[in-house]
Protein backbone atom coordinates (compact mmCIF):
# COMPACT_ATOMS: atom_id res chain seq x y z
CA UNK A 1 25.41 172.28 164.14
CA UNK A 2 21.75 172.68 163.78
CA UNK A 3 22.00 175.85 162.91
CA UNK A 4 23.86 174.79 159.62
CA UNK A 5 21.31 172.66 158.68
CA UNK A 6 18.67 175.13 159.21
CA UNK A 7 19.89 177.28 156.72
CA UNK A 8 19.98 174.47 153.88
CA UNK A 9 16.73 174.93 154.23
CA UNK A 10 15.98 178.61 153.64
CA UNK A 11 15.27 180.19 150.25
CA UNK A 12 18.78 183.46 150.24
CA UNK A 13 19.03 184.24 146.98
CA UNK A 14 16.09 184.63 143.68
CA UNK A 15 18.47 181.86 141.80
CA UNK A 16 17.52 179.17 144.89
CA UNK A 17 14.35 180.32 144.08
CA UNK A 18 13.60 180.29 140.76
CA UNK A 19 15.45 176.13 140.85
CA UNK A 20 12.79 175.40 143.76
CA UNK A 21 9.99 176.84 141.53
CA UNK A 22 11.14 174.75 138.23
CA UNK A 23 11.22 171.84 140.63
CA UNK A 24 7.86 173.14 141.53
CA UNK A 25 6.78 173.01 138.05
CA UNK A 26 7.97 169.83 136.63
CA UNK A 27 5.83 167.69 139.77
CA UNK A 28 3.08 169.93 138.81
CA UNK A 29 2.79 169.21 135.26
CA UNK A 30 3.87 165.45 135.42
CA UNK A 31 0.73 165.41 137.88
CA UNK A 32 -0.90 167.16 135.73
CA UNK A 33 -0.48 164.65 132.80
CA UNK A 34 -1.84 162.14 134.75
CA UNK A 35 -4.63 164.60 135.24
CA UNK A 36 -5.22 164.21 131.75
CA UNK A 37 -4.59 160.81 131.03
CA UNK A 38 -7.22 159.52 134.61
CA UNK A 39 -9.75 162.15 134.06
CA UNK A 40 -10.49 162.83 129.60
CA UNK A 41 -11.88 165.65 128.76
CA UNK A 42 -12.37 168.89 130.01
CA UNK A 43 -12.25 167.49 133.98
CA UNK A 44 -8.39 166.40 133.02
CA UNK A 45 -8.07 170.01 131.29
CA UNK A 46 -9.00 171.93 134.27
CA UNK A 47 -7.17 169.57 136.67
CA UNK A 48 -3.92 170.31 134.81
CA UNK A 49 -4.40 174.18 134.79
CA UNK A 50 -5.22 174.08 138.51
CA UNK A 51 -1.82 172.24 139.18
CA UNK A 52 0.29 174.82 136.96
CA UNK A 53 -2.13 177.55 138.50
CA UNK A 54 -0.59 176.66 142.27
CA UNK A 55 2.60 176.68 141.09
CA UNK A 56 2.39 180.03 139.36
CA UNK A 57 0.49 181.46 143.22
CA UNK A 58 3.55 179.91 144.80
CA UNK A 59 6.39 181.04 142.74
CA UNK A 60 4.46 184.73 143.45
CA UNK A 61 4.74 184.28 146.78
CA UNK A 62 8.04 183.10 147.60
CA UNK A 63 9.61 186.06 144.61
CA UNK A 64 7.36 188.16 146.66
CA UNK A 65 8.73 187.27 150.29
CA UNK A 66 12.32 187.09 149.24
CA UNK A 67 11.89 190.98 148.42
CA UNK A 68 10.17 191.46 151.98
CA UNK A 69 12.72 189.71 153.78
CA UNK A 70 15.04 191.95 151.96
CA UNK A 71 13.78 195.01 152.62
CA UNK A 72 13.44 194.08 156.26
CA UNK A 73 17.14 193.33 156.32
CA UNK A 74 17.88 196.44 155.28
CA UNK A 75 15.67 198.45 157.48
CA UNK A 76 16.90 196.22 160.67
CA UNK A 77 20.78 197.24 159.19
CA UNK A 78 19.83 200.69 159.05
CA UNK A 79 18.48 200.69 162.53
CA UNK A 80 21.78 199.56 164.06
């Protein structure tokens, strides 16, 4: 039984990934309006890009391990 909810919680497929990264993006630039809105000028500015910023380092790196886990998949199939 835990081991089906485990695996609600792993990223399979680049679709699950690209919904958890637009999730990803929406709470970053919501923050990131009230960035803009709590700090005027260019502190707000450079708040916001550092929010979107993370999210774009993030997306990277899950895209980026979904290929690794992948490719280690593979190898491990190819082994047996």
């Amino acid at each position: 039984m835990l081991r089906k909810i485990k695996r609600l919680f792993v990223i399979k497929t680049r679709w699950e990934a690209f919904l958890i990264i637009y999730a990803l993006a929406l709470g970053a630039t919501t923050r990131g309006a009230h960035y803009l809105v709590q700090f005027p000028g260019y502190g707000g500015k450079l708040l916001f890009l550092a929010t979107t910023g993370a999210v774009f380092l993030g997306g990277a790196k899950i895209l980026d391990c979904l290929k690794y886990e992948k490719a280690e998949r593979e190898a491990a199939a190819a082994q047996d």
